[in-house]
Protein backbone atom coordinates (compact mmCIF):
# COMPACT_ATOMS: atom_id res chain seq x y z
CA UNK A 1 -3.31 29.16 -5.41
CA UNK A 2 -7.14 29.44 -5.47
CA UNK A 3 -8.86 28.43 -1.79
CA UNK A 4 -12.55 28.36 -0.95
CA UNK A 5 -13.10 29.82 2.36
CA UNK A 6 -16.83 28.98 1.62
CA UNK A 7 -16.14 25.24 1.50
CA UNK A 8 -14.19 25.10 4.47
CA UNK A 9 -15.05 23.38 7.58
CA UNK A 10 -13.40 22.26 9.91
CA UNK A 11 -15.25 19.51 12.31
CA UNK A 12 -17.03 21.08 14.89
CA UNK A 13 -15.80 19.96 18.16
CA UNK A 14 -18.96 20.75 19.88
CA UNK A 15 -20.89 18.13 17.80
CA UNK A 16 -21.30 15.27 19.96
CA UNK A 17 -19.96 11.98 18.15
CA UNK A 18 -21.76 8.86 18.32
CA UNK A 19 -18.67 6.86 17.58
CA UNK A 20 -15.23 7.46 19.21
CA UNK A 21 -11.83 5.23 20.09
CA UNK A 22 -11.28 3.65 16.56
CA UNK A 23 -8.57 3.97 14.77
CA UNK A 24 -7.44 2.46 11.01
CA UNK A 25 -3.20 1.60 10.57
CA UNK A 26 -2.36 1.59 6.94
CA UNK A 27 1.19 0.28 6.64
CA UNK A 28 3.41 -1.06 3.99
CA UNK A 29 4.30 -4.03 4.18
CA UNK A 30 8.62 -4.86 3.04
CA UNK A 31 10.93 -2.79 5.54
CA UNK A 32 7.66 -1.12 7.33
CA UNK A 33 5.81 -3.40 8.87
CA UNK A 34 7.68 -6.41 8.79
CA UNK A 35 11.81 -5.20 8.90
CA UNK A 36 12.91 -7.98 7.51
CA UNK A 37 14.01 -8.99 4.23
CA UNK A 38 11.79 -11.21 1.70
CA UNK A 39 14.78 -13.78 1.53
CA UNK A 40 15.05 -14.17 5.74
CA UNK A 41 11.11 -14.66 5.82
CA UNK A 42 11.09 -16.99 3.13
CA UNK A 43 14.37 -18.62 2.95
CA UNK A 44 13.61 -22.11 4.75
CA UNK A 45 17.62 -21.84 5.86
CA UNK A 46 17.25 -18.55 7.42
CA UNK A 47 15.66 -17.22 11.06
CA UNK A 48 16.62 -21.05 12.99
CA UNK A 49 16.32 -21.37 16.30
CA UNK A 50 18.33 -19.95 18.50
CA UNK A 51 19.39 -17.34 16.01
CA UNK A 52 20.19 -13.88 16.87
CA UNK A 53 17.50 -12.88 13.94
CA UNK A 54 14.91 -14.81 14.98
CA UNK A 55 14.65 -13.93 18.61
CA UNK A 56 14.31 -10.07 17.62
CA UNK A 57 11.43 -11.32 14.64
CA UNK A 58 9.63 -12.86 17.57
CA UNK A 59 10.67 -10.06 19.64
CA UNK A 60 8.78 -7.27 17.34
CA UNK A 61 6.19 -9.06 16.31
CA UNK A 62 5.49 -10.74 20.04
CA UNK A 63 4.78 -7.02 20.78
CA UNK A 64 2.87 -6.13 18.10
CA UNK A 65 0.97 -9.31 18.80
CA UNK A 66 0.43 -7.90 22.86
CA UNK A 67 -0.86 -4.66 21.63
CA UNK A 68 -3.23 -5.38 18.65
CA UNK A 69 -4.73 -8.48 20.40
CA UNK A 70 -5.42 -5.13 23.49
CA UNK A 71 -6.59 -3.35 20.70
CA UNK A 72 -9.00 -5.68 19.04
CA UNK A 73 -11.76 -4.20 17.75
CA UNK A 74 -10.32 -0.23 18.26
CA UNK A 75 -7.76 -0.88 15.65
CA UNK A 76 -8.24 -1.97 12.79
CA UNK A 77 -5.15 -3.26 11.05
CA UNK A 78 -4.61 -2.53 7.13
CA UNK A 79 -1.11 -4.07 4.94
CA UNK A 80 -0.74 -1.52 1.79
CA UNK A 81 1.81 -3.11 -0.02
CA UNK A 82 2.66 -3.68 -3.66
CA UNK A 83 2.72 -7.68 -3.93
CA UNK A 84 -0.44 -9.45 -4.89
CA UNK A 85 -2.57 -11.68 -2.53
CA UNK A 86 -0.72 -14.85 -3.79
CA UNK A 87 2.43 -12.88 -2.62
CA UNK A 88 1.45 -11.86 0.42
CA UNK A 89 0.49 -15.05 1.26
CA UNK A 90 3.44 -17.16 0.36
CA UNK A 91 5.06 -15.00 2.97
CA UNK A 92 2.65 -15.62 5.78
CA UNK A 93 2.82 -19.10 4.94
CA UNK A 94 6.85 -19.07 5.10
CA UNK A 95 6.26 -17.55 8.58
CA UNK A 96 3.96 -20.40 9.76
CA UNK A 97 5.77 -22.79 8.52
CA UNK A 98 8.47 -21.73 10.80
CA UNK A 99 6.42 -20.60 13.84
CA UNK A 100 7.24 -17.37 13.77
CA UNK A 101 5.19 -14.56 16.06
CA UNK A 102 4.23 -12.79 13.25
CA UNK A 103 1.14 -10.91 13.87
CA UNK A 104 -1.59 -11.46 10.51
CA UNK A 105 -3.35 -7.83 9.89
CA UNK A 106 -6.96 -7.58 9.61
CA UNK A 107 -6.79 -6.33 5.89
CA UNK A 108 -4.88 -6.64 2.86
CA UNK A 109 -5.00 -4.25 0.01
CA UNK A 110 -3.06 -5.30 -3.00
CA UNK A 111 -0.91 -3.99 -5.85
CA UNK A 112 -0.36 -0.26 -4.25
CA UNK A 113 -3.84 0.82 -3.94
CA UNK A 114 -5.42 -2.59 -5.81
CA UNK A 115 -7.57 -4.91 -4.93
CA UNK A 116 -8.84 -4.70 -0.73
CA UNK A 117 -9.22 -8.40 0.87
CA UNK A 118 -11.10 -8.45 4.39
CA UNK A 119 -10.38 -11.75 7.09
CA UNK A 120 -13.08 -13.77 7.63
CA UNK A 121 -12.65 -16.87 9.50
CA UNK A 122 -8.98 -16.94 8.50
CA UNK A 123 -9.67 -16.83 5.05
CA UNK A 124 -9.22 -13.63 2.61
CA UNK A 125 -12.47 -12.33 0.67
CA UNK A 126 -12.09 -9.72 -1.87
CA UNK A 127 -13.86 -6.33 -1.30
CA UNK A 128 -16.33 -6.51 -4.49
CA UNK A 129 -17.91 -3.39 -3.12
CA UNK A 130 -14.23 -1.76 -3.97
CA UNK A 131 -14.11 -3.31 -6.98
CA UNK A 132 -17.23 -1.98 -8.02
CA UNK A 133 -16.36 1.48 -7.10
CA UNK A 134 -13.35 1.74 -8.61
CA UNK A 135 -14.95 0.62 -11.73
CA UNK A 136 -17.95 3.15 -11.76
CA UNK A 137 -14.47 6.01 -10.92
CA UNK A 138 -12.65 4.95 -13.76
CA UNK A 139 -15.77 5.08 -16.33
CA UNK A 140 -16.18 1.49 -17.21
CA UNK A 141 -12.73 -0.14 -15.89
CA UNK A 142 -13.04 -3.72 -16.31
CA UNK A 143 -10.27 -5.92 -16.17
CA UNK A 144 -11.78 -9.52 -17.20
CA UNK A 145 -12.73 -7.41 -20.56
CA UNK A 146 -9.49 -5.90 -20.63
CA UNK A 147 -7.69 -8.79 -20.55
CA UNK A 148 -9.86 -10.37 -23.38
CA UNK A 149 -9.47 -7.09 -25.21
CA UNK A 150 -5.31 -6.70 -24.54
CA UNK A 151 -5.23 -10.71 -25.83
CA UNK A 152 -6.75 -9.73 -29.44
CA UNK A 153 -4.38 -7.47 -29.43
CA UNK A 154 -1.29 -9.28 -28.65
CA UNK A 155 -2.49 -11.62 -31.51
CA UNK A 156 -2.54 -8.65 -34.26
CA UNK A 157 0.75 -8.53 -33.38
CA UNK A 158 2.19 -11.68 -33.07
CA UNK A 159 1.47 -14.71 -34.50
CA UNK A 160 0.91 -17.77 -31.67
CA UNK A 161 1.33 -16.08 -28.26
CA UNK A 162 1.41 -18.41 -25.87
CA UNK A 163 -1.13 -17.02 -22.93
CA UNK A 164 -0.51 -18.50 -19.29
CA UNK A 165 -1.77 -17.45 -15.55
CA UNK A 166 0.79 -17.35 -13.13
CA UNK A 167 -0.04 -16.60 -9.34
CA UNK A 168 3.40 -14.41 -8.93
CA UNK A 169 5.33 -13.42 -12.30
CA UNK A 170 8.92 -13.67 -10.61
CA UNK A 171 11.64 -16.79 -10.08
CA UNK A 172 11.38 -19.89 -8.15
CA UNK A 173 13.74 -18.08 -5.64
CA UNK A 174 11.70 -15.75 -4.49
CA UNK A 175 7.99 -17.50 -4.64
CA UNK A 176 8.93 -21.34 -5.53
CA UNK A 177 5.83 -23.53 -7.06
CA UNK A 178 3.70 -20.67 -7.78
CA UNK A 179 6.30 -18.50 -9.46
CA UNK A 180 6.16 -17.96 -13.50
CA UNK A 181 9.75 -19.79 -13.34
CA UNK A 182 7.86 -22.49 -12.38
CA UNK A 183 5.40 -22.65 -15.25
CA UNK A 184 8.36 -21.68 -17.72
CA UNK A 185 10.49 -24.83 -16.75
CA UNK A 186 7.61 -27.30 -17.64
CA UNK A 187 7.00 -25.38 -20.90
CA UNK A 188 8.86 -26.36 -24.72
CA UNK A 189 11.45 -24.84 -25.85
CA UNK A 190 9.42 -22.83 -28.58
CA UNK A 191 6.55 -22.11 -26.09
CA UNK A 192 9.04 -20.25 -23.72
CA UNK A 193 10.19 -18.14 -26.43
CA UNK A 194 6.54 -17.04 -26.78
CA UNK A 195 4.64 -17.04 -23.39
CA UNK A 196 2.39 -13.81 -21.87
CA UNK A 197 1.71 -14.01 -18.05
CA UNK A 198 -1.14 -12.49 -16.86
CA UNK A 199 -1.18 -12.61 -13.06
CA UNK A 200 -4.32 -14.12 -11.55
CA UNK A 201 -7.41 -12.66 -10.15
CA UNK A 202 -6.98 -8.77 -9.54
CA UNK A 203 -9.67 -6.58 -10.18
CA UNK A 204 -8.19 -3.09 -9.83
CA UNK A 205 -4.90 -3.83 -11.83
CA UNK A 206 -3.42 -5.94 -15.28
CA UNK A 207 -0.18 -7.07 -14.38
CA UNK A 208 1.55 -9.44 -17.52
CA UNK A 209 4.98 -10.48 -18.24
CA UNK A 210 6.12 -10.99 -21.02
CA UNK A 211 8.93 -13.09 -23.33
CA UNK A 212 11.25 -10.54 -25.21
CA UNK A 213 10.05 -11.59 -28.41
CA UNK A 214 6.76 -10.14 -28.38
CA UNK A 215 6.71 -6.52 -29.55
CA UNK A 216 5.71 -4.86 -26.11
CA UNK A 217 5.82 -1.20 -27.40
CA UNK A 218 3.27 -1.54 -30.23
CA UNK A 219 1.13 -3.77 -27.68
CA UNK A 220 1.55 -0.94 -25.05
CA UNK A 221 0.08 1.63 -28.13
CA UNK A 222 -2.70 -0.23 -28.79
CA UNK A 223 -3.78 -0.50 -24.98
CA UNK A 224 -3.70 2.96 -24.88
CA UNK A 225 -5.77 3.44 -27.90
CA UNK A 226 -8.26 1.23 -27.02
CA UNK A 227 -8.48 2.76 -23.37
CA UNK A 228 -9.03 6.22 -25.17
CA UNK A 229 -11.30 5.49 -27.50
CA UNK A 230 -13.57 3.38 -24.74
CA UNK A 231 -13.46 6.41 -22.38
CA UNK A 232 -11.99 4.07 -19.79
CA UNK A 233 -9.55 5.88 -17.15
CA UNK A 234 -6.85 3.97 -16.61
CA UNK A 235 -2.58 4.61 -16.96
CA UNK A 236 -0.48 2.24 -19.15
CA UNK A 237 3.05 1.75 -17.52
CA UNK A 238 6.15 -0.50 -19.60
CA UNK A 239 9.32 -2.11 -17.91
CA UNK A 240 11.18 -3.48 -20.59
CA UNK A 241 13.48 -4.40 -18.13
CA UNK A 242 11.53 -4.49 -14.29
CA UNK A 243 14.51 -4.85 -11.81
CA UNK A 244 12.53 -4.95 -8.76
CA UNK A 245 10.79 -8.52 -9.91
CA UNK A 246 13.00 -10.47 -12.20
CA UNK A 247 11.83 -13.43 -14.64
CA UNK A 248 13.13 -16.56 -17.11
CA UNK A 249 13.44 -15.47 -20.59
CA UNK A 250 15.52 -18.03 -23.20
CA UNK A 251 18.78 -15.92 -24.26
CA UNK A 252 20.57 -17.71 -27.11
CA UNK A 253 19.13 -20.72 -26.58
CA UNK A 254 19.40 -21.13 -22.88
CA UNK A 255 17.62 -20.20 -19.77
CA UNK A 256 18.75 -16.96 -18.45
CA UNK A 257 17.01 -14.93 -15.30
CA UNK A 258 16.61 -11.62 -16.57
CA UNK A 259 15.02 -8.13 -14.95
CA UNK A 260 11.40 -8.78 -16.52
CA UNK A 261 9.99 -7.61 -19.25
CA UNK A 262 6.58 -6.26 -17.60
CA UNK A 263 3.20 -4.32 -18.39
CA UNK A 264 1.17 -3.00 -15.53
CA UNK A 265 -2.40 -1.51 -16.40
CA UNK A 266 -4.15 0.62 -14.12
CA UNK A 267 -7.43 2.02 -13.03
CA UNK A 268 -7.44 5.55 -12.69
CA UNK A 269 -10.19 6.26 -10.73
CA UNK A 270 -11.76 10.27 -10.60
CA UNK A 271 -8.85 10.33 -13.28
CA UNK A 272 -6.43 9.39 -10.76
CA UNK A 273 -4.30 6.66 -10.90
CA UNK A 274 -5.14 4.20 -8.20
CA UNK A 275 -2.47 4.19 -5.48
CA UNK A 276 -2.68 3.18 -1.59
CA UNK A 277 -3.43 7.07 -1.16
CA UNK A 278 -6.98 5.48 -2.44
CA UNK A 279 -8.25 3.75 0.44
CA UNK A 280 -6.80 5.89 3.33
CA UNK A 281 -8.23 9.26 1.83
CA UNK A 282 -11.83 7.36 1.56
CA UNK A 283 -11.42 6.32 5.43
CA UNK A 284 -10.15 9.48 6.49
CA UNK A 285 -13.26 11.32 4.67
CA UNK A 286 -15.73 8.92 6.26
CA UNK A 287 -14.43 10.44 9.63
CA UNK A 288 -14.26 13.75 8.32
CA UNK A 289 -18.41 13.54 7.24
CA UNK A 290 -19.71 11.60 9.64
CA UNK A 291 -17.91 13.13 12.55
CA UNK A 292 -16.65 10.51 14.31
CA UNK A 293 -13.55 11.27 16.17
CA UNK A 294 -11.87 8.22 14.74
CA UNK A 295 -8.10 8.29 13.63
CA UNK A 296 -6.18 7.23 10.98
CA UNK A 297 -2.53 6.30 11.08
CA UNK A 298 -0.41 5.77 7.44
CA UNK A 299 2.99 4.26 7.60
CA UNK A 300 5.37 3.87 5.14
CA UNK A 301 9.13 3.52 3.78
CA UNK A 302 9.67 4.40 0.05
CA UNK A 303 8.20 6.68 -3.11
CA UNK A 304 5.04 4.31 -3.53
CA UNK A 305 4.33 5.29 -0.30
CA UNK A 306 4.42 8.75 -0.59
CA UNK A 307 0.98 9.51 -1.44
CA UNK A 308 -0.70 8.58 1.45
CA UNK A 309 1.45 9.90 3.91
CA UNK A 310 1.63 13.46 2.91
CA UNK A 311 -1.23 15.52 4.50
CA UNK A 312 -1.47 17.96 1.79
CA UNK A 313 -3.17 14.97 -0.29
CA UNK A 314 -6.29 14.85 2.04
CA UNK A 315 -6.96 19.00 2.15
CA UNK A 316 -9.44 18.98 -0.65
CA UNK A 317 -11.73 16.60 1.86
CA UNK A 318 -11.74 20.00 3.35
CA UNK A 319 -12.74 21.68 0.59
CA UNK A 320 -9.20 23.27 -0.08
CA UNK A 321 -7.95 23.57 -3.46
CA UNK A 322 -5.18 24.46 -4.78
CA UNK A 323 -2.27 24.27 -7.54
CA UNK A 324 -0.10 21.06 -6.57
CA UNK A 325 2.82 22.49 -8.26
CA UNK A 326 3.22 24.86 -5.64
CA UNK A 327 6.31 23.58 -3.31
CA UNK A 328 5.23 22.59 0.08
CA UNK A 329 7.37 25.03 1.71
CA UNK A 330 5.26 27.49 0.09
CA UNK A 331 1.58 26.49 1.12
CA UNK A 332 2.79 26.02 4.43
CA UNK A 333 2.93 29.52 4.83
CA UNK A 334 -1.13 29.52 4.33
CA UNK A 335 -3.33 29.80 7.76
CA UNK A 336 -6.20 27.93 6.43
CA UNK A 337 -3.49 25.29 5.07
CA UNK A 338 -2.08 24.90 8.63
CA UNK A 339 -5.59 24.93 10.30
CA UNK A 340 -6.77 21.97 8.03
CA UNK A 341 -3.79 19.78 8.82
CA UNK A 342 -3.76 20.63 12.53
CA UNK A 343 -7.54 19.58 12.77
CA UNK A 344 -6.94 16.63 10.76
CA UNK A 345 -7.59 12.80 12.40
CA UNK A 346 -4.45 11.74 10.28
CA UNK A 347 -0.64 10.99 11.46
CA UNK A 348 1.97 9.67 9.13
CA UNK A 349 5.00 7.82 10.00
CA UNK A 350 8.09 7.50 7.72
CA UNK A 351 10.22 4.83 8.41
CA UNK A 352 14.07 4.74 7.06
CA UNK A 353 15.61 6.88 5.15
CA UNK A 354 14.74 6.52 1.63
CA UNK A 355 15.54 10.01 -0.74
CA UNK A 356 12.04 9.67 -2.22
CA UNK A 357 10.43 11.15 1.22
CA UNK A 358 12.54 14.04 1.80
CA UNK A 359 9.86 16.32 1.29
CA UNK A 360 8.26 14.83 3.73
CA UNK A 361 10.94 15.22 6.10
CA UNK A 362 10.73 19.01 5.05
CA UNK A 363 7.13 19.19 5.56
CA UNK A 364 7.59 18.04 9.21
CA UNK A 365 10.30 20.24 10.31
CA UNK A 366 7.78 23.22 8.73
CA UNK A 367 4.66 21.68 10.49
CA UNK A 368 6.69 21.26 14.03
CA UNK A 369 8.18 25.12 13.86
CA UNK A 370 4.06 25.63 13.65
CA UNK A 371 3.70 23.62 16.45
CA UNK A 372 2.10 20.59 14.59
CA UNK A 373 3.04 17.37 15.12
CA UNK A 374 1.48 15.14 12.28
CA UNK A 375 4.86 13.20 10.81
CA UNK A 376 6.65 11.12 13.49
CA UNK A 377 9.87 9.85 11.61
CA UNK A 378 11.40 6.97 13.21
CA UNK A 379 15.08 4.93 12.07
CA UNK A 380 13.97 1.67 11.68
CA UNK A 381 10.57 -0.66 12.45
CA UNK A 382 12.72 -2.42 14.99
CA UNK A 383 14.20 0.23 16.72
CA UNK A 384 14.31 -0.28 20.54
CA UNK A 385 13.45 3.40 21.36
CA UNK A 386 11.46 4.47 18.34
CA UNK A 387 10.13 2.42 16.45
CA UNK A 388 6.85 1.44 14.83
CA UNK A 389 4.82 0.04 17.52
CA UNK A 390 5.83 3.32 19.71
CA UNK A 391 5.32 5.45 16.61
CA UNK A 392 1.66 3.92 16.36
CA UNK A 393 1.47 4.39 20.17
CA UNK A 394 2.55 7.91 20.30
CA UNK A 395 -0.16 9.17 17.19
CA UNK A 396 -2.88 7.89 19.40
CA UNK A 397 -2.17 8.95 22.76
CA UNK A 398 -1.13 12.69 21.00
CA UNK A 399 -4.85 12.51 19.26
CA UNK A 400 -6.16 11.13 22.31
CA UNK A 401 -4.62 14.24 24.59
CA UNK A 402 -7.06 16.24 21.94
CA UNK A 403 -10.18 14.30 21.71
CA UNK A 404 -11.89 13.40 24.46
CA UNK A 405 -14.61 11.63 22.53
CA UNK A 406 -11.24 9.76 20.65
CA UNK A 407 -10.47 8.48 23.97
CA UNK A 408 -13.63 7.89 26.03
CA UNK A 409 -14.82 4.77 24.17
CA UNK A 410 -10.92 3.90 23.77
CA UNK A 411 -11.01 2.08 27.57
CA UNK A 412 -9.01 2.36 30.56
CA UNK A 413 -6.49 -0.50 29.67
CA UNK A 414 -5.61 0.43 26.07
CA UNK A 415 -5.05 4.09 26.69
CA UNK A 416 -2.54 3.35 30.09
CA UNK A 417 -0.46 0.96 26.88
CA UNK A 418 -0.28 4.40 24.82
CA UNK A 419 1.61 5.91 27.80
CA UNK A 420 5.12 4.82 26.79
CA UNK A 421 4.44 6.21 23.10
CA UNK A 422 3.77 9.65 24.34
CA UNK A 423 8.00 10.36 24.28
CA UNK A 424 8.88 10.95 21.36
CA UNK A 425 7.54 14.86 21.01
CA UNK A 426 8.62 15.64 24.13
């Protein structure tokens, strides 16, 4: 493990901050944010009135509602998820359309680290300043030339592709008019043997499906040569067979709904691949330079999510370096290691119980036998006694308890609604 003590530096506490009481939520969206299943929020038969369901939907999000409507303009509100904006809004949409409490964020970023849309009088506007980061990071990523580019190349090799946009490549099911099903049933017979779907309008990621007659593997080599050869930093990723977004293909002669057959390009930005670990560690830096006694709170459920909760992602901001196939268990044991994290304005909460974070779960346990409580782990979103919104709650008041300048600008009536979140360490 090679550290730089010279490098290290801890904010200064005795620097007076001209900023204080804000704090950024970054939170996934399916089973962390919202509990509750893609079919119940978008099923128009499910979450009636009078329905067991429904009262504990407007329930949560009536109280998430309370405390973010307190907290306007000291929180700012961020959905990391993995759908695309036409996704994410379908979904919102459903929940309108059924006047649900469900509480809209301030941000969206797409496609696990994507593209970052901002509200603005109710409507979503893309980030372009992202966009054009991302693209100086990744040397020249482009993705309206790479799609022109990946198009020659599907022609090379195979005669009379047929190209189409959809706004979601999945079934009428799960996203109805907008869906590539959609566009699939109004197509010929020979067409839908033959059709690429590129998914509209993302800047920071390619995603195409494709019909299983056009030969994905030698496409997928030729990306990847073409990426090389440009210099361009991005990751190439195949799912002949995607089961977590299924799609129409024509299996001896019929219509069959099939786990898709799916291409996903990526920027890879400071020859990283893009993930939601993107935008957090860029936040949490900005507080970390500047100074500012801010906070910032990642939540999360499953592997994608991993990333940006784990605090050992965010040490080089501290100038800390060192070999990531070390086990966790093991840098844990270094003092400057345990410093770093302890000083850190960053709190992660992992909801459920998914395999894929139990080395987070491990990395808690070691930080709390320190005395460092900087993973709250809580059962379920929902959960009448821990859940997310006391989760949020209890990261803020426990920062709070150590910044004064955190909680000085905060004001009187949003710290007392922290109070109740302060139980869950004690």
């Amino acid at each position: 493990m090679f550290i730089n003590p010279v490098k290290f530096n801890i904010s200064p506490k005795a620097s007076i901050s001209f900023k204080s009481g804000q704090t950024s939520v970054f939170t996934d969206f399916d089973k962390t944010y919202t509990p509750f299943s893609h079919m119940e929020m978008c099923n128009d038969n499910m979450l009636q009135d009078g329905s067991e369901r429904r009262f504990l939907f407007n329930d949560y999000f009536g109280k998430m509602k309370d405390f973010f409507d307190l907290a306007k303009g000291k929180v700012l509100l961020t959905i990391t998820t993995g759908r695309n904006l036409s996704e994410y809004k379908y979904v919102e949409q459903k929940l309108k359309d059924k006047h649900l409490n469900y509480y809209s964020p301030d941000v969206v970023i797409t496609k696990d680290g994507g593209d970052r849309f901002v509200k603005k009088d109710n409507l979503w506007q893309k980030d372009t300043q992202k966009s054009k980061d991302v693209q100086s990071a990744a040397n020249g990523w482009d993705s309206l030339r790479l799609k022109i580019a990946i198009k020659d190349m599907i022609r090379q090799e195979f005669k009379n592709p047929v190209f189409i946009e959809s706004s979601v490549n999945r079934t009428k099911d799960d996203y109805g008019d907008i869906s590539l099903e959609s566009q699939f049933d109004k197509m010929s017979a020979e067409d839908a043997q033959n059709y690429v779907s590129f998914t509209k309008d993302e800047d920071n990621a390619i995603e195409i499906a494709f019909s299983n007659n056009i030969p994905t593997e030698r496409i997928k080599e030729k990306i990847e040569e073409y990426l090389h050869k440009n210099n361009i930093n991005a990751v190439v990723k195949h799912y002949p067979e995607d089961y977590n977004g299924y799609c129409p293909q024509i299996v001896n002669g019929h219509k069959e709904i099939v786990p898709g057959n799916k291409m996903f390009i990526k920027p890879a930005p400071d020859n990283s691949q893009i993930s939601k670990l993107y935008d957090v560690k860029k936040a949490l830096n900005d507080i970390i330079v500047n100074n500012t006694n801010d906070l910032i709170i990642a939540a999360g459920d499953e592997g994608n999510d991993e990333k940006m909760l784990n605090p050992l992602n965010y040490l080089d901001i501290y100038g800390l370096q060192f070999d990531k196939t070390i086990p966790p268990q093991v840098l844990l044991n270094n003092n400057k290691i345990l410093s770093a994290i302890k000083e850190m304005p960053f709190y992660s909460i992992i909801v459920g119980s998914s395999p894929k974070l139990d080395n987070l779960r491990e990395m808690n346990r070691i930080l709390r036998e320190n005395g460092i409580n900087k993973i709250i782990c809580i059962p379920d979103s929902t959960d009448k006694d821990n859940g997310l919104l006391k989760a949020i709650k209890t990261a803020m008041y426990d920062y709070a308890e150590q910044n004064p300048e955190y909680s000085f600008d905060m004001g009187m009536d949003l710290y007392t609604s922290l109070m109740d979140g302060g139980s869950i360490w004690s």
